[in-house]
Protein backbone atom coordinates (compact mmCIF):
# COMPACT_ATOMS: atom_id res chain seq x y z
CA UNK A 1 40.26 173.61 90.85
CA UNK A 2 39.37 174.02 94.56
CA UNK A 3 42.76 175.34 95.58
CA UNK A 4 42.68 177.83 92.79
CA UNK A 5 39.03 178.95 94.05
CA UNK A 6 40.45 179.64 97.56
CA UNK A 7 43.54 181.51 95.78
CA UNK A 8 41.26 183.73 94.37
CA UNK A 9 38.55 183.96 96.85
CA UNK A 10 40.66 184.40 100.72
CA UNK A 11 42.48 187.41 99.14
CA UNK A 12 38.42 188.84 98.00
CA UNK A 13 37.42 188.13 101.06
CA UNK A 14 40.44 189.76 103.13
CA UNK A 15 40.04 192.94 101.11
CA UNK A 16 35.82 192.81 101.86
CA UNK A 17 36.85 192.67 105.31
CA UNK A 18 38.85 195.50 105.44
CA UNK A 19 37.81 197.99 102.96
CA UNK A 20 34.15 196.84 102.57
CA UNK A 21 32.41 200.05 103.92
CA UNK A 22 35.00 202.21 101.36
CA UNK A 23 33.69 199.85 98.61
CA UNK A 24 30.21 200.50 99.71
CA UNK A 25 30.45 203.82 99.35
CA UNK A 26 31.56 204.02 96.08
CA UNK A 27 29.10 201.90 95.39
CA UNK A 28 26.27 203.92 96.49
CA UNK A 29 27.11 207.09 94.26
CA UNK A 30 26.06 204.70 91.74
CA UNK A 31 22.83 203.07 92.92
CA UNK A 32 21.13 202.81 95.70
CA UNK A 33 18.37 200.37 96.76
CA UNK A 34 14.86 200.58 98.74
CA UNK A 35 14.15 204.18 97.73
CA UNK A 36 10.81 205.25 99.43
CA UNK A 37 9.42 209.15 99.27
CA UNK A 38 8.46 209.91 103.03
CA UNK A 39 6.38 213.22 104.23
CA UNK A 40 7.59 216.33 104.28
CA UNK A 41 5.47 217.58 107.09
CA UNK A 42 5.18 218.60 109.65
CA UNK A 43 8.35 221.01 109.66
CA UNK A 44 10.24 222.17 112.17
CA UNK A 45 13.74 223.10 113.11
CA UNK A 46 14.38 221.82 116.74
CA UNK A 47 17.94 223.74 117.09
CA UNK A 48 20.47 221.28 115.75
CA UNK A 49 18.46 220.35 112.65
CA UNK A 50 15.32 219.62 110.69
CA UNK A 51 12.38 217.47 111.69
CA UNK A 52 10.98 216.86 108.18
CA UNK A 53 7.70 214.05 108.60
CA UNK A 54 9.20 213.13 112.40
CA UNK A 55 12.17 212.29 111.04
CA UNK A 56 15.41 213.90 112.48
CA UNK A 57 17.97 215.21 110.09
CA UNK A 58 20.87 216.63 111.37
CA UNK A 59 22.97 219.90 110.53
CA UNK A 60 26.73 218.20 111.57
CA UNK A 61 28.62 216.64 109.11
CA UNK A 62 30.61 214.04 108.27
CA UNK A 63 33.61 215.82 110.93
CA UNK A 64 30.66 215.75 113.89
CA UNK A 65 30.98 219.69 113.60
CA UNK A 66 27.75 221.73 112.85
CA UNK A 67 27.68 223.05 109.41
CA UNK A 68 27.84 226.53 108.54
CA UNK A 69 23.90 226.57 108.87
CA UNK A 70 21.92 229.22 110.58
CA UNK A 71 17.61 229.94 110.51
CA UNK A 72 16.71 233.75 110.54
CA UNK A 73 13.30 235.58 109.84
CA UNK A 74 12.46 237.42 107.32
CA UNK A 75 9.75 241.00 107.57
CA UNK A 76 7.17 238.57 106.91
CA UNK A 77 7.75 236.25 109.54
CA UNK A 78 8.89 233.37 106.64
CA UNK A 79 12.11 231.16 107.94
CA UNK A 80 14.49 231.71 106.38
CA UNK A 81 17.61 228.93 106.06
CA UNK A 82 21.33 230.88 105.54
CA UNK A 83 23.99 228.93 103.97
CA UNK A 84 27.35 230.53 104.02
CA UNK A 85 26.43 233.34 101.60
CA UNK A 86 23.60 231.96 100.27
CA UNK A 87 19.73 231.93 101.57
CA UNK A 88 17.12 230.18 100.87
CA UNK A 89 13.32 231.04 101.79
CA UNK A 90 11.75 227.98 103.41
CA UNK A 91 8.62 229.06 104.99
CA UNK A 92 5.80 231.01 106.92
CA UNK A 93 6.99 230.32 110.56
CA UNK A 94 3.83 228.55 113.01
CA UNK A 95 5.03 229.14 116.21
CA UNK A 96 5.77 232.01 118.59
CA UNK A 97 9.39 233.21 119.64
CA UNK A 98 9.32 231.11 122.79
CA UNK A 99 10.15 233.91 125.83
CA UNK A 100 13.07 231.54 127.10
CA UNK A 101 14.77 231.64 124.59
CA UNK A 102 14.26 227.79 123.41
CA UNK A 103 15.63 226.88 119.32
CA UNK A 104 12.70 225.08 118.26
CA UNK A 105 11.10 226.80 115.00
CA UNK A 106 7.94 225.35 113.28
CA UNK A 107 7.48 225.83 109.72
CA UNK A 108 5.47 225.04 107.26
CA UNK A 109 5.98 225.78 102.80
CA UNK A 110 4.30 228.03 101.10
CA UNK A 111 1.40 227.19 98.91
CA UNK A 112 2.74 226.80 95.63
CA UNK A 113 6.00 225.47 96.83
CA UNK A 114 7.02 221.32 95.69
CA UNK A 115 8.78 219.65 98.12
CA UNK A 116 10.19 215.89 97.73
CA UNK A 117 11.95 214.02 100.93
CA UNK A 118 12.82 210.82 99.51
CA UNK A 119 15.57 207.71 101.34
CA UNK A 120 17.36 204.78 99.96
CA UNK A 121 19.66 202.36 100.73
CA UNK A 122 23.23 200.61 100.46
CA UNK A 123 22.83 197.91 97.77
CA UNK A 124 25.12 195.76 99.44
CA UNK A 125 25.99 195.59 103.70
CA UNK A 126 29.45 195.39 104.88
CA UNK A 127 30.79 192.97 107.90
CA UNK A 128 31.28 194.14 111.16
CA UNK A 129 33.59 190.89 112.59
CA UNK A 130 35.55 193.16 114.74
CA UNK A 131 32.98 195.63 116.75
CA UNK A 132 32.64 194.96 120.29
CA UNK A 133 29.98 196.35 122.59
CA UNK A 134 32.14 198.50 125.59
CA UNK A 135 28.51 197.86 127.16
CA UNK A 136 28.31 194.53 127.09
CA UNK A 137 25.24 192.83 125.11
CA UNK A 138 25.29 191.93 121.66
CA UNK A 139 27.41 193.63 118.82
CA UNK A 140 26.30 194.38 115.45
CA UNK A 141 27.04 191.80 112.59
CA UNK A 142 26.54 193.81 109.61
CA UNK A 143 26.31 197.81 108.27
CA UNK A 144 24.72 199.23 105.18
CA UNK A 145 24.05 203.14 105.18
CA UNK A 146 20.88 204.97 104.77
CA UNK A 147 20.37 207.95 102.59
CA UNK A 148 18.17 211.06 102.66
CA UNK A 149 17.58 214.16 100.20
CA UNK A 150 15.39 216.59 100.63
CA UNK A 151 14.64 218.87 97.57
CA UNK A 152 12.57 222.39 97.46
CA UNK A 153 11.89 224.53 95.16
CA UNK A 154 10.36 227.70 94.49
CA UNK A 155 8.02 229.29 92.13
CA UNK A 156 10.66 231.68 91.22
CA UNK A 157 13.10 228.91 90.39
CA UNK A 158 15.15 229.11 93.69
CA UNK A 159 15.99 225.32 94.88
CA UNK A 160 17.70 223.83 98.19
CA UNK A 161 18.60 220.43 97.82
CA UNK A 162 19.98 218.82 101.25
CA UNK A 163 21.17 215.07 101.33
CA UNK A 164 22.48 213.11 104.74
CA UNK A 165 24.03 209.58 105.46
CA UNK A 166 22.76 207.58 108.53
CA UNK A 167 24.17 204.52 109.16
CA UNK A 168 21.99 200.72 109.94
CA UNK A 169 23.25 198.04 111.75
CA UNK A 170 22.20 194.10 111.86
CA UNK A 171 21.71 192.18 115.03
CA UNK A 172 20.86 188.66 114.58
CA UNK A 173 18.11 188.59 117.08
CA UNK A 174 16.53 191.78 115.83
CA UNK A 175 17.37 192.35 112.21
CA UNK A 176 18.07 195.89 110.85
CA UNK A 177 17.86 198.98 113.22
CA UNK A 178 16.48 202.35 111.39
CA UNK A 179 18.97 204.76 110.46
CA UNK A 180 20.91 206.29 112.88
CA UNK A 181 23.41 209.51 112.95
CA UNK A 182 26.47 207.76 114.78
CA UNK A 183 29.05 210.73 115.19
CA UNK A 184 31.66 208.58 114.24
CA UNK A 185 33.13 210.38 111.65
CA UNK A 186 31.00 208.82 108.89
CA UNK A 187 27.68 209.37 109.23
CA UNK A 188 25.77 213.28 108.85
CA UNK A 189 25.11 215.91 106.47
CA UNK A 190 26.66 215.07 103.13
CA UNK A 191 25.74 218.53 101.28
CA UNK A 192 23.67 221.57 101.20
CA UNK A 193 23.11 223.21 97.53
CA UNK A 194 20.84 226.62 97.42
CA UNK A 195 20.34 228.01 94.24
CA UNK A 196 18.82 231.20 93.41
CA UNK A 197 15.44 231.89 91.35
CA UNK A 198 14.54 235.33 89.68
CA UNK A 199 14.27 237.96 92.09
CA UNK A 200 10.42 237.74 93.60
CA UNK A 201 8.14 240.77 92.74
């Protein structure tokens, strides 16, 4: 009985070792865990992405690039987010074009505008037995991601939906960090949808 049990189990645990973050992720476009809705203000673009509540969100993806995202105003001063072809209206803009030409754009949504900025979590953590700190110092133990989604819409029916993965790591002396965007090829801005509403009047 016990030497089939560790037939079964060293292979399961072999392929956890080596594919568990790919198995997480599959995982997670299932369920995800530890879903909390955070604020959505204050707003504010700070020239590589959104500060939605304090929290940063980046615009580069999962390649480390920057996504094809750019923030322009419109006649009536609203911000206004371009995707590829697409645009979305967020906001009236706060702040003044600063003179030196600094990115940082404060926003805020109109009136009857609903706005949801919601994260969860990897159900299950993968192992980390072969990371080693370049730096010295302790070395993570375990993963699990972190994901965000914002969602607007408009009156008129238009809708941007954003979502990001952030990676967590577990040290044994200090538990979980908070999310983090690593630029390690896995971790960013997962997709941007904008959908249009009826043309405003």
């Amino acid at each position: 009985m016990i030497v089939r049990l560790l037939i079964i189990s060293v292979p399961l645990l072999v392929v956890w070792l080596s594919m568990g973050r790919h198995l997480v992720i599959l995982l997670d476009r299932l369920i995800t865990v530890r879903n909390v809705t955070l604020p959505v203000s204050p707003l504010e673009y700070d020239g590589g992405g959104f500060l939605i509540g304090g929290q940063s969100m980046t615009f580069a993806g999962l390649d480390n690039l920057p996504a094809d995202l750019r923030l322009t105003s419109d006649s009536s001063n609203r911000v206004v987010l371009c995707a590829g072809r697409n645009a979305f209206t967020l906001g009236p803009r706060t702040n003044p074009v600063d003179p030196s030409g600094r990115p940082e754009i404060a926003f805020v949504a109109e009136p009857a505008d609903e706005l949801s900025f919601v994260t969860g979590g990897s159900l299950l953590s993968w192992r980390a037995p072969l990371q080693i700190n370049i730096f010295g110092g302790p070395s993570p133990r375990w993963k699990r991601y972190a994901y965000y989604r914002l969602v607007w819409k408009k009156p008129s029916g238009a809708k941007l939906e954003m979502s990001w993965r952030y990676e967590q790591q577990y040290y044994s002396a200090r538990g979980w960090t908070a999310p983090m965007m690593m630029w390690n090829s896995q971790t960013g801005l997962l997709s941007v949808d904008i959908r249009p509403g009826s043309p405003e009047k």
